[in-house]
C-alpha atoms as a PDB file:
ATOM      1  CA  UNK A   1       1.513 -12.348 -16.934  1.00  0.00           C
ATOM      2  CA  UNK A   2       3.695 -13.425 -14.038  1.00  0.00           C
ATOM      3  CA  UNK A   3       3.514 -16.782 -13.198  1.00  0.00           C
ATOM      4  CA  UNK A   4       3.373 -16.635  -9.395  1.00  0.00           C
ATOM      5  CA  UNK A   5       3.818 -20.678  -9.151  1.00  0.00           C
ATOM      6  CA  UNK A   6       7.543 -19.040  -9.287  1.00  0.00           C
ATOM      7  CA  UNK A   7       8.315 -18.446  -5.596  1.00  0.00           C
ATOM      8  CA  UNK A   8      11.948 -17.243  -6.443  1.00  0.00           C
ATOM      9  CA  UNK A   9      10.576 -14.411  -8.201  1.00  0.00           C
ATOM     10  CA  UNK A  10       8.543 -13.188  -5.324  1.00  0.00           C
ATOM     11  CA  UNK A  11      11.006 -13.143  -2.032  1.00  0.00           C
ATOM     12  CA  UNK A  12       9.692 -10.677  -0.015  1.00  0.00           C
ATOM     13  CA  UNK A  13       6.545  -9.948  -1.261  1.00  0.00           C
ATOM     14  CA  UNK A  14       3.643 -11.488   0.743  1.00  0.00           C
ATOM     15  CA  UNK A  15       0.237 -10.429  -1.044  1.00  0.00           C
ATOM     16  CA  UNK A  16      -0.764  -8.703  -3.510  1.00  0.00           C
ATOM     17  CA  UNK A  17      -1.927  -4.891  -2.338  1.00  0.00           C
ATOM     18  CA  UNK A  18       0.558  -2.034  -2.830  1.00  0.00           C
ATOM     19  CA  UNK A  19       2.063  -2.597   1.058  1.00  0.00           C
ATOM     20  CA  UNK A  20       2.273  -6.234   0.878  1.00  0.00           C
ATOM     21  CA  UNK A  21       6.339  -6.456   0.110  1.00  0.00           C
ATOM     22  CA  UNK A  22       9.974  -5.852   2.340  1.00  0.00           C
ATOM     23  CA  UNK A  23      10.710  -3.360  -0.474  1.00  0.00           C
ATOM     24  CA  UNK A  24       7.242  -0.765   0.612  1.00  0.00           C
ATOM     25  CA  UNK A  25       7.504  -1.899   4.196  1.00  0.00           C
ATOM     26  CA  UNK A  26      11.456   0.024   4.291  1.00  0.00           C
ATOM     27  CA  UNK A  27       9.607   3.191   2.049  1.00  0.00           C
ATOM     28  CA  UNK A  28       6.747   3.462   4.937  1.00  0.00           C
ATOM     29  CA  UNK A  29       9.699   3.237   7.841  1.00  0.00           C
ATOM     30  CA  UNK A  30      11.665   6.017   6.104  1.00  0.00           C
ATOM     31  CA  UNK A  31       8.618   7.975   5.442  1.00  0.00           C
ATOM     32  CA  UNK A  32       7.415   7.805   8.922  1.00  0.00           C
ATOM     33  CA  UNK A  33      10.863   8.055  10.624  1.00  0.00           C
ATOM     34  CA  UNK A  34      10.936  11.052   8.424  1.00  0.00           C
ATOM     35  CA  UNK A  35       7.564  12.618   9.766  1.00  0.00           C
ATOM     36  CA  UNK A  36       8.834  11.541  13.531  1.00  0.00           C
ATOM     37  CA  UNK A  37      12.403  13.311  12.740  1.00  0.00           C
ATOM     38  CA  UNK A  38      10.656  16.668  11.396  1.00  0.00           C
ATOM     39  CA  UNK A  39       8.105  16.277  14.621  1.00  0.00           C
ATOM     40  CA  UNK A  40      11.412  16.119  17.465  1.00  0.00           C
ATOM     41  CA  UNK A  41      13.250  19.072  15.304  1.00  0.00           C
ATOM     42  CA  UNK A  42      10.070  21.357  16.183  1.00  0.00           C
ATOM     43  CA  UNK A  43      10.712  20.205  19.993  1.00  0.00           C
ATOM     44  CA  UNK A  44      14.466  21.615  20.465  1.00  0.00           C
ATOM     45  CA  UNK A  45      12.999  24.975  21.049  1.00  0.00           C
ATOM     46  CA  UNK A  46       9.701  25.396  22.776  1.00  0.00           C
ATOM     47  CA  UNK A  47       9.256  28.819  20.976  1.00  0.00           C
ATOM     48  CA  UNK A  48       9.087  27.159  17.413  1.00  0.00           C
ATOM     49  CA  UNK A  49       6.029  25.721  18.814  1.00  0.00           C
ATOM     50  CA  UNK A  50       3.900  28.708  19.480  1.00  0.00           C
ATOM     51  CA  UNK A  51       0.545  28.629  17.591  1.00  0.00           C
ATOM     52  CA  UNK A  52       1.970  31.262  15.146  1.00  0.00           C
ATOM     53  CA  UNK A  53       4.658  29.296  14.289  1.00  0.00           C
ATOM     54  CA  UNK A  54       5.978  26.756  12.138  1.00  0.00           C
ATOM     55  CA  UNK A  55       5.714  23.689  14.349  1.00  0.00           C
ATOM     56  CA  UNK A  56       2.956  25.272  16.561  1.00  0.00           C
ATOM     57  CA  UNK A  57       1.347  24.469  12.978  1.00  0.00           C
ATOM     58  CA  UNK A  58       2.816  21.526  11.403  1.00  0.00           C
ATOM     59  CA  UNK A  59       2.986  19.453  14.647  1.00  0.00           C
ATOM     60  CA  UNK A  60      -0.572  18.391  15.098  1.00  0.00           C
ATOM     61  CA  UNK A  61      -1.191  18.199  11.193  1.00  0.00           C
ATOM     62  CA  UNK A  62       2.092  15.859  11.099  1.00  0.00           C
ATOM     63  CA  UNK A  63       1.228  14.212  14.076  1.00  0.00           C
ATOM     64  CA  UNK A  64      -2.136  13.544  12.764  1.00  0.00           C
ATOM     65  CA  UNK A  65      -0.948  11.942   9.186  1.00  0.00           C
ATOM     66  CA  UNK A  66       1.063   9.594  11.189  1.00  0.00           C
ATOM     67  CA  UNK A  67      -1.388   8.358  13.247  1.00  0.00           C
ATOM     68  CA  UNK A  68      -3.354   7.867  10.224  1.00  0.00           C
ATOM     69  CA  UNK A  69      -0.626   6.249   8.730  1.00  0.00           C
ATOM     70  CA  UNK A  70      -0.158   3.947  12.428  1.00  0.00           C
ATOM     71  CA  UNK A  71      -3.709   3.139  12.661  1.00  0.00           C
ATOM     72  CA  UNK A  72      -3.528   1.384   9.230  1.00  0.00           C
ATOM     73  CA  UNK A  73      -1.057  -1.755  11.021  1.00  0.00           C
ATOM     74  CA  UNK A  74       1.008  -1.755   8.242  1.00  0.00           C
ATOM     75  CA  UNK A  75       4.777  -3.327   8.341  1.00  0.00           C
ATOM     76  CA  UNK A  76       7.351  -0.713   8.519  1.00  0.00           C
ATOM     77  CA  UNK A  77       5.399   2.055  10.383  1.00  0.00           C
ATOM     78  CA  UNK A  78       7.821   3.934  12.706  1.00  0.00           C
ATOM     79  CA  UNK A  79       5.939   5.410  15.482  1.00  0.00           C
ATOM     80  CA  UNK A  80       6.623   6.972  18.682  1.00  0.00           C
ATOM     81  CA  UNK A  81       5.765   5.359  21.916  1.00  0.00           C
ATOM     82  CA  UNK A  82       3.650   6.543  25.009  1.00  0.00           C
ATOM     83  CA  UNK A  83       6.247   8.680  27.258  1.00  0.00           C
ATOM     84  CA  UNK A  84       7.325  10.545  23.739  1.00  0.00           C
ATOM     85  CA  UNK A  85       3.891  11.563  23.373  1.00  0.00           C
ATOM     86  CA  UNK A  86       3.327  12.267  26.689  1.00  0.00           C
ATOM     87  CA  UNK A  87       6.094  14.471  26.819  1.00  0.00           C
ATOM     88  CA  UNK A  88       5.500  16.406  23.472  1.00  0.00           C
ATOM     89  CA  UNK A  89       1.440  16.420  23.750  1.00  0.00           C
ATOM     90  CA  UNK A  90       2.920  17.981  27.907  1.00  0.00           C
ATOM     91  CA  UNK A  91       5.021  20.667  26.670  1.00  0.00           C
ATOM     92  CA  UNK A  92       3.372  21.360  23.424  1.00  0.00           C
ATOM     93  CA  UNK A  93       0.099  22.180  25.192  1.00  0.00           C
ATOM     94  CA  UNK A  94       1.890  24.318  27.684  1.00  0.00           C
ATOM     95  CA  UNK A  95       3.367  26.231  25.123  1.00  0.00           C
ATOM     96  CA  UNK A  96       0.042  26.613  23.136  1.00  0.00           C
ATOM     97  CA  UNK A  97      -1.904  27.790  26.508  1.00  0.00           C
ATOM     98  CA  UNK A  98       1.107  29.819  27.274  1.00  0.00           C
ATOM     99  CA  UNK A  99       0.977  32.141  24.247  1.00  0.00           C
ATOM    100  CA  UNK A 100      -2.805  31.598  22.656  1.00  0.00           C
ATOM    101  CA  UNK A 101      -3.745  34.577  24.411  1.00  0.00           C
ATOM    102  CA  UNK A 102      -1.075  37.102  22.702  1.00  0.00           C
ATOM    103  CA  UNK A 103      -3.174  35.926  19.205  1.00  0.00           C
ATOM    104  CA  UNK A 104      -6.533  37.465  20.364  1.00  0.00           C
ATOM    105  CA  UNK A 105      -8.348  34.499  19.267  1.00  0.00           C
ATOM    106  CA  UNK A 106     -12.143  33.868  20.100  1.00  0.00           C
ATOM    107  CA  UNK A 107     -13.324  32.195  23.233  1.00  0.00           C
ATOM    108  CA  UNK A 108     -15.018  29.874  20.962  1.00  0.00           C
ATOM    109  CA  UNK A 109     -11.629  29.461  18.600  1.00  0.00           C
ATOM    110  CA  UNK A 110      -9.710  29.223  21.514  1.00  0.00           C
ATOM    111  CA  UNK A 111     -11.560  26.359  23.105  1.00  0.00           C
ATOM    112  CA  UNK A 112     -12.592  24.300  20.191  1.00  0.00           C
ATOM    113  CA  UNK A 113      -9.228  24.405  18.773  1.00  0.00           C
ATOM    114  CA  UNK A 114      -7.253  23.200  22.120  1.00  0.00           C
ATOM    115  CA  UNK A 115     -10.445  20.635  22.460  1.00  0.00           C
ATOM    116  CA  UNK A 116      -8.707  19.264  18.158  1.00  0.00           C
ATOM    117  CA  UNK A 117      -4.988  19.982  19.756  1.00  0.00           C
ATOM    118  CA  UNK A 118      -5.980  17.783  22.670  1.00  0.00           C
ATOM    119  CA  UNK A 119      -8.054  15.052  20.818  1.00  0.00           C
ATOM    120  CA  UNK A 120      -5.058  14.686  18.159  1.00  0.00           C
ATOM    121  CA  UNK A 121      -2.714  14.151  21.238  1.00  0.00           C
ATOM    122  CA  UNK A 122      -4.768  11.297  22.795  1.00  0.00           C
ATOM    123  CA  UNK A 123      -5.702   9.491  18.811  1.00  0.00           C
ATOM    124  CA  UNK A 124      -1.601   8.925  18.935  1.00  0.00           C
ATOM    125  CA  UNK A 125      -1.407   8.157  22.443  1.00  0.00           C
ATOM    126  CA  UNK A 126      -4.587   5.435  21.985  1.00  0.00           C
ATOM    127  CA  UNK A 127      -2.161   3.862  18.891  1.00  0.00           C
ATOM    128  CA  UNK A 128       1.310   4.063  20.787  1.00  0.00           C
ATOM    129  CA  UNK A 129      -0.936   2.135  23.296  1.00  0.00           C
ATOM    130  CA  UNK A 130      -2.507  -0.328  21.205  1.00  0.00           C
ATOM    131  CA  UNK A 131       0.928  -0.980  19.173  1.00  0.00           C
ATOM    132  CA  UNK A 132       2.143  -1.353  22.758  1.00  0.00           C
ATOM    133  CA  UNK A 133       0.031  -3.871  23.611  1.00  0.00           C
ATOM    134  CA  UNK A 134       0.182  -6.242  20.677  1.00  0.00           C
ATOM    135  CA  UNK A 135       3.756  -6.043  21.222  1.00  0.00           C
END
């Protein structure tokens, strides 16, 4: 057993869960800068984000694991702030209502699935808002 009466041996390490150290705190930044990199890739070319395309798919479900990830207020969490999101929840939309149509989806698909596009948008702008704030 570790003796924690040993300070030394514990520099950088503030509590005992499985986030509580510098060491995890640098793994969650590169893991999140990593989701935030892959996210702005998808936005060099609005076509990549049509709804039948790679980042007209990934983008929400990454967008949504890192404002999982964000909501948690873990040390190290890279996240985007307000006028990113603004502009990529902006264009992304406009793409997705530009070229839904083409896919022949539902009425019912169409709406409820903007209504998840939209509600992922505003969960990340609520955290950029809130991280904002405590700022």
């Amino acid at each position: 057993m570790i003796d924690i009466s040993d300070r030394e041996a514990f520099v950088g390490v503030w509590g005992p869960g499985n986030f509580d150290s510098d060491t995890v705190a640098d793994g969650l930044g590169m893991l999140t800068d990593r989701i935030v990199d892959d996210i702005t890739a998808e936005f060099e070319d609005d076509s990549s984000l049509e709804p039948d395309e790679w980042g007209g798919e990934l983008v929400p479900a990454w967008l949504e694991i890192l404002t999982e990830i964000a909501e948690t207020g873990r040390v190290g969490v890279s996240f985007p702030p307000t006028p990113v999101l603004v502009d990529w929840r902006d264009r992304y939309l406009r793409v997705w209502d530009g070229y839904i149509d083409e896919l022949e989806p539902t009425v019912d698909h169409r709406i409820e699935r903007r209504a998840v596009l939209v509600g992922t948008f505003e969960r990340a702008l609520a955290v950029a808002a809130e991280r904002e704030r405590v700022r």
